[in-house]
Structures are given as structure tokens and as C-alpha cells.
Protein backbone atom coordinates (compact mmCIF):
# COMPACT_ATOMS: atom_id res chain seq x y z
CA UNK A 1 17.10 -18.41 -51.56
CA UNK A 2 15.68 -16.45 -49.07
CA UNK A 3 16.60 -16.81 -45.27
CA UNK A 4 13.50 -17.70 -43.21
CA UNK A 5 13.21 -15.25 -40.05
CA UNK A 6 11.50 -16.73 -37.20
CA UNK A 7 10.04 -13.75 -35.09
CA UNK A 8 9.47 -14.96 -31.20
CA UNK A 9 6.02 -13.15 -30.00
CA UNK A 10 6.15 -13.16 -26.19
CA UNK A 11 2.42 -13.21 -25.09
CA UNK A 12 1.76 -11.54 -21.52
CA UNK A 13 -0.75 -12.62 -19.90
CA UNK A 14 -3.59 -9.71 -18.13
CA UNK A 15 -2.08 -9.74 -14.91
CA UNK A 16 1.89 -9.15 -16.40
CA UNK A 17 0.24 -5.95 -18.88
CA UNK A 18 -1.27 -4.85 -15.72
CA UNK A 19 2.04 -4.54 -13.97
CA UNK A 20 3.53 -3.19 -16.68
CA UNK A 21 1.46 -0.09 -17.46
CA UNK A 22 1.36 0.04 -13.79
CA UNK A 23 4.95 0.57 -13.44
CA UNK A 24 5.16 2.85 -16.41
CA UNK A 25 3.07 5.40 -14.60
CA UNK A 26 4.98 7.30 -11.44
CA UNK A 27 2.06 8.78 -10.25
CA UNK A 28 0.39 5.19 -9.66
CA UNK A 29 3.26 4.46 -8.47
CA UNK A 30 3.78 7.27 -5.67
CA UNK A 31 -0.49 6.99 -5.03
CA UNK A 32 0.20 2.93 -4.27
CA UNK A 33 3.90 3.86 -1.88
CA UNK A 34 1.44 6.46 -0.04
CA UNK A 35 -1.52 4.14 0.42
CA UNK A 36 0.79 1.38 1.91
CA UNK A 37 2.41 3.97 4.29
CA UNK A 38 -0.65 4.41 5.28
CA UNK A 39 -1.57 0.88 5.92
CA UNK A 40 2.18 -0.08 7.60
CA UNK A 41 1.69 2.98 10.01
CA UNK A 42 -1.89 1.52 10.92
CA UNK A 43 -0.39 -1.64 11.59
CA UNK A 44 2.38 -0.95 13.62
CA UNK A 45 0.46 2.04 15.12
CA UNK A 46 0.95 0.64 18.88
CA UNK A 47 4.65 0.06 18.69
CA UNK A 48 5.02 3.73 16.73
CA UNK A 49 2.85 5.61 19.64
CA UNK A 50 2.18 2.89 22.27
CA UNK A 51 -1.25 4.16 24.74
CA UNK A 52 -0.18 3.87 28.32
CA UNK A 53 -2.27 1.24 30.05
CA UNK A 54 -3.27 3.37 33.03
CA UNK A 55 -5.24 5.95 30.79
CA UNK A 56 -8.78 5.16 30.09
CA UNK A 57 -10.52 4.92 26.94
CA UNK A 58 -13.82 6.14 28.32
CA UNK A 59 -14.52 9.75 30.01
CA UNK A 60 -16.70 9.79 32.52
CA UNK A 61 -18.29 13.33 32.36
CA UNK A 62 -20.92 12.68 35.47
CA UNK A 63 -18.20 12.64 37.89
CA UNK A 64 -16.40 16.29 37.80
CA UNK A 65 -14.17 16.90 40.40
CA UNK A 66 -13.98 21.10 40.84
């Protein structure tokens, strides 16, 4: 007699394939640690380089003092 052989077929769905060939490539990888750099320095941007309150944010050109 012959053995039966069940074969378990995981199905993935989009989203898990997606991550998955994702992860497989390291330049995706380093692109998507870059771009969130990015986006974490943005964020935290005034407690990395804080502006000092007394310095305007507008020049005012009309008014040179020699």
C-alpha cells in the first residue's frame, strides 16, 4: 500500500508577499531606513536644533541701520 503524503500549502496573503520581497531586497530596505531618517529628523527637528525665541522669522529690509 502506498503511504498517503499530505503536503500543507501555506497561502500568503498580498500584503505578507509584499513584505516578503520587500525584505529580500537591501536596497529597499536601506531607501525605506533613509526615508524615515528623514521623516524622524523632521519631526523632532525643534528638540535636535531648537530656534531661539528672541530671533525673528521675518527681516525687515526697510529699516537699515548703517
Amino acid at each position: 500500500m502506498a503511504a498517503i503524503v499530505e503536503e500543507q500549502v501555506e497561502i500568503l496573503s498580498a500584503r505578507r508577499m509584499a513584505w516578503l520581497r520587500f525584505r529580500a531586497n537591501p536596497v529597499a530596505v536601506i531607501g525605506a531606513l533613509m526615508v524615515a531618517t528623514v521623516v524622524l529628523a523632521a519631526i523632532f527637528a525643534p528638540l535636535i536644533a531648537p530656534f531661539p525665541d528672541h530671533a525673528g522669522a521675518v527681516i525687515d529690509f526697510r529699516n537699515k541701520h548703517p
